[in-house]
PDB file of N, CA and C in Angstrom:
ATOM      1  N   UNK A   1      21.341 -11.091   5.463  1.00  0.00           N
ATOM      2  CA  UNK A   1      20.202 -11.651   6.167  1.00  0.00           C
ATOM      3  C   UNK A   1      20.292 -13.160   6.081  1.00  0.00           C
ATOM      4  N   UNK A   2      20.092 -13.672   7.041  1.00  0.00           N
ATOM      5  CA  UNK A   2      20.498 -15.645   7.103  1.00  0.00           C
ATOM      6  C   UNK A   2      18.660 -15.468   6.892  1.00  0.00           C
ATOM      7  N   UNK A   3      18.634 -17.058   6.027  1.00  0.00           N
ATOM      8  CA  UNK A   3      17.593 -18.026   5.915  1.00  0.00           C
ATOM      9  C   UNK A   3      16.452 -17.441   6.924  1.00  0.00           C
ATOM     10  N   UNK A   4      16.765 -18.026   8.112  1.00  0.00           N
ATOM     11  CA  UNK A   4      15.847 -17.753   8.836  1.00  0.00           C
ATOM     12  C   UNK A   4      15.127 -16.663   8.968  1.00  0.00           C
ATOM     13  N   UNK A   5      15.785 -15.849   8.657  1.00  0.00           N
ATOM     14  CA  UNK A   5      14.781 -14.009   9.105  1.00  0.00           C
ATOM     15  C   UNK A   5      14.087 -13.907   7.581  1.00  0.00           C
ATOM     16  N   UNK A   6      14.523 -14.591   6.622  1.00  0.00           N
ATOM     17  CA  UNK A   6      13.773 -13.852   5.206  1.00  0.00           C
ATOM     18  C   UNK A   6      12.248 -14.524   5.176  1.00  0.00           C
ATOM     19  N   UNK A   7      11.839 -15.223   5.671  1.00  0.00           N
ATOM     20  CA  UNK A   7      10.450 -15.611   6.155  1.00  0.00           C
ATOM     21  C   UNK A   7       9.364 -14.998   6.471  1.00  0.00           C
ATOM     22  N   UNK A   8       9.778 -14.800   8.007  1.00  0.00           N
ATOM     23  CA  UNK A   8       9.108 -13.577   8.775  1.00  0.00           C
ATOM     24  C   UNK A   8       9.327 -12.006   7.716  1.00  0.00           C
ATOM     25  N   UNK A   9      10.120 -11.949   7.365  1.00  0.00           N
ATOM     26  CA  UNK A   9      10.721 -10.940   6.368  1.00  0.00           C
ATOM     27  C   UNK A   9       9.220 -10.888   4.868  1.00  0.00           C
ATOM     28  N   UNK A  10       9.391 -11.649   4.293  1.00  0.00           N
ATOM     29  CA  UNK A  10       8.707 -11.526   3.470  1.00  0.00           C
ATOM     30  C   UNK A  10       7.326 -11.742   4.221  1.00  0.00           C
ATOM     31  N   UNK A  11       6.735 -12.853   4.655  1.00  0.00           N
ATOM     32  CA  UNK A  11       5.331 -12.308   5.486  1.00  0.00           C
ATOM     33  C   UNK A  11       5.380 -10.827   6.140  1.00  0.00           C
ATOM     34  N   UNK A  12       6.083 -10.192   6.539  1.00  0.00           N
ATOM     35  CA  UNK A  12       5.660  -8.859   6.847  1.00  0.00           C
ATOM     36  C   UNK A  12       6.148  -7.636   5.755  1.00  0.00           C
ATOM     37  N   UNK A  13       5.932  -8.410   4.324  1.00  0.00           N
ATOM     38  CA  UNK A  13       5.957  -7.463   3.180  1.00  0.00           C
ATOM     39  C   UNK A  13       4.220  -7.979   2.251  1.00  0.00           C
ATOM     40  N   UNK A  14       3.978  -8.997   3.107  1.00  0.00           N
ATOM     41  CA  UNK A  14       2.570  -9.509   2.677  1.00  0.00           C
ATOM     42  C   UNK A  14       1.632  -8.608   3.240  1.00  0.00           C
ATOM     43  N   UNK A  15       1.819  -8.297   4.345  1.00  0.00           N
ATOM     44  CA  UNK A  15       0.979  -7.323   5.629  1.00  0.00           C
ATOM     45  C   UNK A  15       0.913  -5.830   5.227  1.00  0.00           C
ATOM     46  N   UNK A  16       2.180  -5.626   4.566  1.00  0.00           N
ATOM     47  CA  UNK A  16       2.421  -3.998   4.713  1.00  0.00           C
ATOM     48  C   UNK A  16       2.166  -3.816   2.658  1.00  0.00           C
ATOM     49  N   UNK A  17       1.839  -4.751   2.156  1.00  0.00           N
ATOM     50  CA  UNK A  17       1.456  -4.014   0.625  1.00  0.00           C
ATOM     51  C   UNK A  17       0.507  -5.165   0.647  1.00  0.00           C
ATOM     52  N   UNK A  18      -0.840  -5.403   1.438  1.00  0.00           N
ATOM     53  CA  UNK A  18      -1.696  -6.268   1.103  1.00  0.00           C
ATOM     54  C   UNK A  18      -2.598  -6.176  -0.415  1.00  0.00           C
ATOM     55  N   UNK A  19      -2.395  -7.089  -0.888  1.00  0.00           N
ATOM     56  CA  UNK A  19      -3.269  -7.321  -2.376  1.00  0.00           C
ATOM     57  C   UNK A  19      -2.511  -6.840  -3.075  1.00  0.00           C
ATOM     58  N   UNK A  20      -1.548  -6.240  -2.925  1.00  0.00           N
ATOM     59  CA  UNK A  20      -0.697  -5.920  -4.070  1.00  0.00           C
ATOM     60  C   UNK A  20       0.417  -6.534  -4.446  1.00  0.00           C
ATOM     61  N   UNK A  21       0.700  -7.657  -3.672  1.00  0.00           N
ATOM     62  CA  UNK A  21       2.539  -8.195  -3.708  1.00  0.00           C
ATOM     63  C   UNK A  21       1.839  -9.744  -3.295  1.00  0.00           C
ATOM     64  N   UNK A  22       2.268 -10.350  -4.489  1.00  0.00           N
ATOM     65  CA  UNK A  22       2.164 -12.162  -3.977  1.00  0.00           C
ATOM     66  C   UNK A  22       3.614 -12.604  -3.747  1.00  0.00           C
ATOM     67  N   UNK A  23       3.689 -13.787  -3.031  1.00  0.00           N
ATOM     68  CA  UNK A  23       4.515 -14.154  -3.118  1.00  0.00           C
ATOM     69  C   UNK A  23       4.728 -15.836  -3.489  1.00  0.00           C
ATOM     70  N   UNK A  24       6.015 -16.248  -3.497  1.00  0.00           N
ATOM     71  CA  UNK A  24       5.943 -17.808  -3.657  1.00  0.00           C
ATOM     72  C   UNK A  24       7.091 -18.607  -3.725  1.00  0.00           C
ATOM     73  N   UNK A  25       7.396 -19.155  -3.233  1.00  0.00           N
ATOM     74  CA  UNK A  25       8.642 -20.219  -2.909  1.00  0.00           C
ATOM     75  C   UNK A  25       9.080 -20.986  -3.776  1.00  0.00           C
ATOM     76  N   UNK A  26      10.606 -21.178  -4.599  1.00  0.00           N
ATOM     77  CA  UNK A  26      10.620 -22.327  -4.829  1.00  0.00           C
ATOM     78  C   UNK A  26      11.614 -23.244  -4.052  1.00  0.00           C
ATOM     79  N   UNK A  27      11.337 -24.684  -4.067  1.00  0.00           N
ATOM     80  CA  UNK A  27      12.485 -25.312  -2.937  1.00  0.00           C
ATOM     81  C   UNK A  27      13.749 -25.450  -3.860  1.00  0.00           C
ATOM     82  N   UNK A  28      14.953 -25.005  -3.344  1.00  0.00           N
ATOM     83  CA  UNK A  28      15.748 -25.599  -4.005  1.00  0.00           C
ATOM     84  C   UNK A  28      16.378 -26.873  -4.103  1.00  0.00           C
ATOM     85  N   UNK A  29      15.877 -27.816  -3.415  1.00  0.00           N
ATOM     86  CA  UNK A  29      16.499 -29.366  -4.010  1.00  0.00           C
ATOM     87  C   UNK A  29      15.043 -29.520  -5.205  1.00  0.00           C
ATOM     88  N   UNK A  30      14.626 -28.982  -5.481  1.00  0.00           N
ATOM     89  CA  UNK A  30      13.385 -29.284  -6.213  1.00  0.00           C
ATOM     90  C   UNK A  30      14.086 -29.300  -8.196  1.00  0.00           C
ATOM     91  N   UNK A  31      14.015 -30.099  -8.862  1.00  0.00           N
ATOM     92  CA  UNK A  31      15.089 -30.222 -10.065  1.00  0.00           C
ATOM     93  C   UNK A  31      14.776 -28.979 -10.702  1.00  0.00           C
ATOM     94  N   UNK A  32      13.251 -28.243 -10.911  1.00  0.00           N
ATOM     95  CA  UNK A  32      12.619 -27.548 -11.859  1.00  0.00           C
ATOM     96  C   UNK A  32      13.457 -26.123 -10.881  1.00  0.00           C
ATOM     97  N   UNK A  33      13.425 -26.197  -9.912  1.00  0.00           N
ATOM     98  CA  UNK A  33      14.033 -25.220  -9.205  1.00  0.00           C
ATOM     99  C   UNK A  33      15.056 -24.763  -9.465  1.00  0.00           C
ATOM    100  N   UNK A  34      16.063 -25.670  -9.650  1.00  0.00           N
ATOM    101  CA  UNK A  34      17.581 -25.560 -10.254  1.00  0.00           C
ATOM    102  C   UNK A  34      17.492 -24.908 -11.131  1.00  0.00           C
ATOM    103  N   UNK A  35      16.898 -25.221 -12.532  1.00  0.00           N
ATOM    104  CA  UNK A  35      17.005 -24.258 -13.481  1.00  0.00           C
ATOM    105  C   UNK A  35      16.691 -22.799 -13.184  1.00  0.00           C
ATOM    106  N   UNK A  36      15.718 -22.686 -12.486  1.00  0.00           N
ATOM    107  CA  UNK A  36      15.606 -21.205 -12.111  1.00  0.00           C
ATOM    108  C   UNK A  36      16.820 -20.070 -11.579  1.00  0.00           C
ATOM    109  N   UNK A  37      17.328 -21.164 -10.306  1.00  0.00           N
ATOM    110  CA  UNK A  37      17.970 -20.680  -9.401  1.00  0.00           C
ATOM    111  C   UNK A  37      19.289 -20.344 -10.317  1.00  0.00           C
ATOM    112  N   UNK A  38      19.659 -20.661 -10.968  1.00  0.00           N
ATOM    113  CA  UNK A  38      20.796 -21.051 -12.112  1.00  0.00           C
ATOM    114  C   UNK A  38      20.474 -19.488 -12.761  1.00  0.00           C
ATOM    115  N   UNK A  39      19.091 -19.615 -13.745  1.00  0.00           N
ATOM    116  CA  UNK A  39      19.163 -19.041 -14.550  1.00  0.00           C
ATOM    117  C   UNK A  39      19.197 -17.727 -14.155  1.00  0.00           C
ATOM    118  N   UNK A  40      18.722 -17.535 -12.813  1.00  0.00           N
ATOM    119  CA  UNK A  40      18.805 -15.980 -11.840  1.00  0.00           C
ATOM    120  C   UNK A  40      20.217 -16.008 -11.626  1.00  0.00           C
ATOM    121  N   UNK A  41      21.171 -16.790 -11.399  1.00  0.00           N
ATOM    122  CA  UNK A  41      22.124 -16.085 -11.273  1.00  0.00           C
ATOM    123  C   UNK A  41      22.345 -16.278  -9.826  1.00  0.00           C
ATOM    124  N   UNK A  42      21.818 -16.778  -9.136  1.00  0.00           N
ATOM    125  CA  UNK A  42      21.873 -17.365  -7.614  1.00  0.00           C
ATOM    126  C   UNK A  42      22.812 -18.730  -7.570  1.00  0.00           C
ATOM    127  N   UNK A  43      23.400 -18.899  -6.118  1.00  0.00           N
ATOM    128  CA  UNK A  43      24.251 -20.215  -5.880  1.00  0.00           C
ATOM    129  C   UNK A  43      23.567 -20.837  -5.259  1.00  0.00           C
ATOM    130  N   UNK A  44      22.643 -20.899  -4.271  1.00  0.00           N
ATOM    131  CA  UNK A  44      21.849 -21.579  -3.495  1.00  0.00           C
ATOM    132  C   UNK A  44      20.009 -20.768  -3.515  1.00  0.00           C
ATOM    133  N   UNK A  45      20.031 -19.451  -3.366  1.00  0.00           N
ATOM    134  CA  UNK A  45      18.427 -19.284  -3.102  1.00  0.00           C
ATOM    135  C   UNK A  45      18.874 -17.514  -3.183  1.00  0.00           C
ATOM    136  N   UNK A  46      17.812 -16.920  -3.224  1.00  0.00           N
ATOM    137  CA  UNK A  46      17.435 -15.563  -3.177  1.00  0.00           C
ATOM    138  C   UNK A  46      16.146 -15.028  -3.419  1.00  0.00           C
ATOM    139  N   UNK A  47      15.852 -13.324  -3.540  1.00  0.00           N
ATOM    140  CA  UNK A  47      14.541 -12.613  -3.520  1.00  0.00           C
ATOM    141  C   UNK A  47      14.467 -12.373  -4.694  1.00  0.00           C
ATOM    142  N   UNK A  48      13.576 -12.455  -5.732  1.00  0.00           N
ATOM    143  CA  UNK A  48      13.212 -11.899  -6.943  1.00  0.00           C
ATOM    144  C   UNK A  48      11.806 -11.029  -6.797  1.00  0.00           C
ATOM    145  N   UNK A  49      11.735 -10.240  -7.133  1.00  0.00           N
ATOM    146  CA  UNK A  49       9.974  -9.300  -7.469  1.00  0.00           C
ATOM    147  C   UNK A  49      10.270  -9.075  -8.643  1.00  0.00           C
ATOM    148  N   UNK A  50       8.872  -9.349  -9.355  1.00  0.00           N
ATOM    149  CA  UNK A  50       8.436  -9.864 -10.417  1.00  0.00           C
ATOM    150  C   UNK A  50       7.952  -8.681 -11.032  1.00  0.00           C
ATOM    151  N   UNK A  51       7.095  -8.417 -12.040  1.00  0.00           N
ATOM    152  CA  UNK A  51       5.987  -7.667 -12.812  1.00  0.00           C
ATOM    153  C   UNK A  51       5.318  -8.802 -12.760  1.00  0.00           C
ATOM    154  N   UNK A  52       4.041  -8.316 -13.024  1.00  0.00           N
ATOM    155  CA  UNK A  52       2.496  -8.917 -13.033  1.00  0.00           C
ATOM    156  C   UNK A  52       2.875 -10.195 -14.309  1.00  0.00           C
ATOM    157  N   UNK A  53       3.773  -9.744 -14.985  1.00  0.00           N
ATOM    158  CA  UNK A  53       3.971 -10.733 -16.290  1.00  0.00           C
ATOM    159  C   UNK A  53       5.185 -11.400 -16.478  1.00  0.00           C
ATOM    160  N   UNK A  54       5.780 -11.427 -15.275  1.00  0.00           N
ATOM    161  CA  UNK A  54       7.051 -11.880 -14.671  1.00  0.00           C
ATOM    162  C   UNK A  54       8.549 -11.599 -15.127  1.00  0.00           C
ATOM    163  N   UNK A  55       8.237 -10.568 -15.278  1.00  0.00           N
ATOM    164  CA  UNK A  55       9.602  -9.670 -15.706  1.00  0.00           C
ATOM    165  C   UNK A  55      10.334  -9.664 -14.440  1.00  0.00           C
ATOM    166  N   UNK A  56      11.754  -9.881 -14.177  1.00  0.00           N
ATOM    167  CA  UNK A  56      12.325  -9.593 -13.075  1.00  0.00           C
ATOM    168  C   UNK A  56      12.786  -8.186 -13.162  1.00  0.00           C
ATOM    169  N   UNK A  57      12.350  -7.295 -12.093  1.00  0.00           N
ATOM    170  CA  UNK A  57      12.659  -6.355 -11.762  1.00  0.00           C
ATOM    171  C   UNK A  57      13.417  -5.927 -10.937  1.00  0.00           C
ATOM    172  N   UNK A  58      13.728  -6.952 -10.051  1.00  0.00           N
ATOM    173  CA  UNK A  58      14.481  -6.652  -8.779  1.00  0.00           C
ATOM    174  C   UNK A  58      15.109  -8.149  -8.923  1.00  0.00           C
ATOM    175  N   UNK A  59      16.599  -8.409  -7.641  1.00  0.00           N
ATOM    176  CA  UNK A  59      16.425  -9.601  -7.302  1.00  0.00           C
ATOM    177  C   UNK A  59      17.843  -9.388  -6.279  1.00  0.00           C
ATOM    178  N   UNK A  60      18.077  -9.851  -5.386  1.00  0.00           N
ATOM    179  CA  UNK A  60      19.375 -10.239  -4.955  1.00  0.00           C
ATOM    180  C   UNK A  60      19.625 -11.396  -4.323  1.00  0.00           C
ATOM    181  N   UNK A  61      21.060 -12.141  -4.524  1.00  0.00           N
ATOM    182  CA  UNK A  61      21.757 -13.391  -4.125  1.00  0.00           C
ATOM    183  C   UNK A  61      21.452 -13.942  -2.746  1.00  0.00           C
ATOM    184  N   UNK A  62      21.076 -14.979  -2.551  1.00  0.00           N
ATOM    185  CA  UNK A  62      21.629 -15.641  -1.351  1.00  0.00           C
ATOM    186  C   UNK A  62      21.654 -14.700  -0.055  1.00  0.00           C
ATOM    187  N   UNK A  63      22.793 -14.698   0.872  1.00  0.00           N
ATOM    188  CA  UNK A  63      22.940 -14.457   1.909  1.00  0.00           C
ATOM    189  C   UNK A  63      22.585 -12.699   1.624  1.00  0.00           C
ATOM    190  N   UNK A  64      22.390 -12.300   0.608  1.00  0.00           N
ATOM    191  CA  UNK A  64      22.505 -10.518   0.584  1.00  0.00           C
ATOM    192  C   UNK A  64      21.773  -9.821   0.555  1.00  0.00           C
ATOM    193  N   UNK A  65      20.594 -10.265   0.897  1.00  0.00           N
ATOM    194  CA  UNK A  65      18.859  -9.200   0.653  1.00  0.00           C
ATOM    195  C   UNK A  65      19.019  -8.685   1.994  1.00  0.00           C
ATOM    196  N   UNK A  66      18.786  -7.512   1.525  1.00  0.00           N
ATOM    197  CA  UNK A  66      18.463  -6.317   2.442  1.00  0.00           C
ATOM    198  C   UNK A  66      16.983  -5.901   1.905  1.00  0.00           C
ATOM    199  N   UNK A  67      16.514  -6.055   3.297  1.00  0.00           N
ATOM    200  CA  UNK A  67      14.916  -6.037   2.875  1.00  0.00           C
ATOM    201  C   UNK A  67      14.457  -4.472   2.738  1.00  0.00           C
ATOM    202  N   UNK A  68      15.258  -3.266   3.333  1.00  0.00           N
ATOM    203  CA  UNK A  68      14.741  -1.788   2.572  1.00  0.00           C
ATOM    204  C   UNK A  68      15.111  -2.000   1.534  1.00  0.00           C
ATOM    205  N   UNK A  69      16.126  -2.138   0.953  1.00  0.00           N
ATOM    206  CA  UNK A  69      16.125  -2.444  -0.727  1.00  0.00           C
ATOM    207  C   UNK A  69      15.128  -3.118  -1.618  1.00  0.00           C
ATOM    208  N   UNK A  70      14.081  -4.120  -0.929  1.00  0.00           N
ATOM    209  CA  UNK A  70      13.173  -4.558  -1.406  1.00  0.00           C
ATOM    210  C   UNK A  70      12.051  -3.512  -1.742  1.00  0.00           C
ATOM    211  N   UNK A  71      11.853  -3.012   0.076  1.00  0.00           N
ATOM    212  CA  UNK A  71      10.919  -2.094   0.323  1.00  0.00           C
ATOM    213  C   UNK A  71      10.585  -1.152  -0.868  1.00  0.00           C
ATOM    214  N   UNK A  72      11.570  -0.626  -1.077  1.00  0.00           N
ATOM    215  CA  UNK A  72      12.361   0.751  -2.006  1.00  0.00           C
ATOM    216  C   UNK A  72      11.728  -0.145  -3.498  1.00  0.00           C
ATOM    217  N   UNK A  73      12.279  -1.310  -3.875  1.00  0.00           N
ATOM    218  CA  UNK A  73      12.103  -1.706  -5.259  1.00  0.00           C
ATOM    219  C   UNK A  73      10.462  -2.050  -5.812  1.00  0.00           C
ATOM    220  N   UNK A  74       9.555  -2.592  -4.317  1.00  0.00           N
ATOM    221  CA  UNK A  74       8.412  -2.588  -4.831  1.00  0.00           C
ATOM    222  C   UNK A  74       7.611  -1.266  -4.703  1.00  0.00           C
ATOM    223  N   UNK A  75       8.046  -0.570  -3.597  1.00  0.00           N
ATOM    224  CA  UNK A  75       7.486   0.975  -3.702  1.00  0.00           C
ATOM    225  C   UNK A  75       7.697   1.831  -5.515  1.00  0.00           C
ATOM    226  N   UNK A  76       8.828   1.398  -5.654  1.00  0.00           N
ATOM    227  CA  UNK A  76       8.925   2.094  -7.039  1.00  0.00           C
ATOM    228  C   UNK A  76       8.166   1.525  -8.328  1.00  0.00           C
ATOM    229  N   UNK A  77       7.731   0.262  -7.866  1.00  0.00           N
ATOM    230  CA  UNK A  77       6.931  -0.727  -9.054  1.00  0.00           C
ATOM    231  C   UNK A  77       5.598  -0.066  -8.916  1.00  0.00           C
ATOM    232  N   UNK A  78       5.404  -0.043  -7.608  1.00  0.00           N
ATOM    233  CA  UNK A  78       3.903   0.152  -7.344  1.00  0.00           C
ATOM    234  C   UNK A  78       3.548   1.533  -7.490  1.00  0.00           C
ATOM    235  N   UNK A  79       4.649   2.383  -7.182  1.00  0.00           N
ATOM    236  CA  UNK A  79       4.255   3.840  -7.519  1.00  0.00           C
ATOM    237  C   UNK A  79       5.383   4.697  -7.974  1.00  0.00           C
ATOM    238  N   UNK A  80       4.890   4.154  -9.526  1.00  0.00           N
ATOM    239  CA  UNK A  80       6.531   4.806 -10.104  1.00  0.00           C
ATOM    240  C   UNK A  80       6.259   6.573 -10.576  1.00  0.00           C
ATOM    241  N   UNK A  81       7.388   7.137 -10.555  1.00  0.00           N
ATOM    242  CA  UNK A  81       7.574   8.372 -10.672  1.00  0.00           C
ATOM    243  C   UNK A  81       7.849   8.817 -12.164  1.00  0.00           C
ATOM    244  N   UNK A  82       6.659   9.671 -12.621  1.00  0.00           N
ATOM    245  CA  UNK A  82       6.973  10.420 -13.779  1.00  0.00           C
ATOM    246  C   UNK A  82       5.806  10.071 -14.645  1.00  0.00           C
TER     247      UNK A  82
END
């Protein structure tokens, strides 16, 4: 998925799990950003979903989010089995 579609992408994961899924940006020329982006394991930017207490639960690189894989990862947060 290029840059551009993960936008619209994530606003229409705002729509379809309302009140349940925040979201939030960081820029990456931003310095505090770097460390993040680093410490995830990213080269330039990617998707992380969180726990309420910011556990990463999910996340994938850069150019490679596939957004049913998201779908799938917060469906299972939000309604896990067993």
């Amino acid at each position: 998925m290029v840059c551009a579609e993960l936008k619209p992408a994530v606003s229409g994961l705002e729509k379809e799990f309302p009140g349940q899924v925040f979201f939030f940006k960081l820029y990456a020329t931003h310095q505090e950003s770097k460390k993040a982006i680093k410490q995830l394991g990213f080269k330039n930017h990617g998707l992380v979903v969180r726990s309420a207490d910011g556990k990463v639960l999910h996340k994938q690189a850069d150019h490679t989010v596939d957004m049913d894989e998201v779908r799938k990862a917060i469906g299972e947060i939000l309604h896990p089995s067993g």
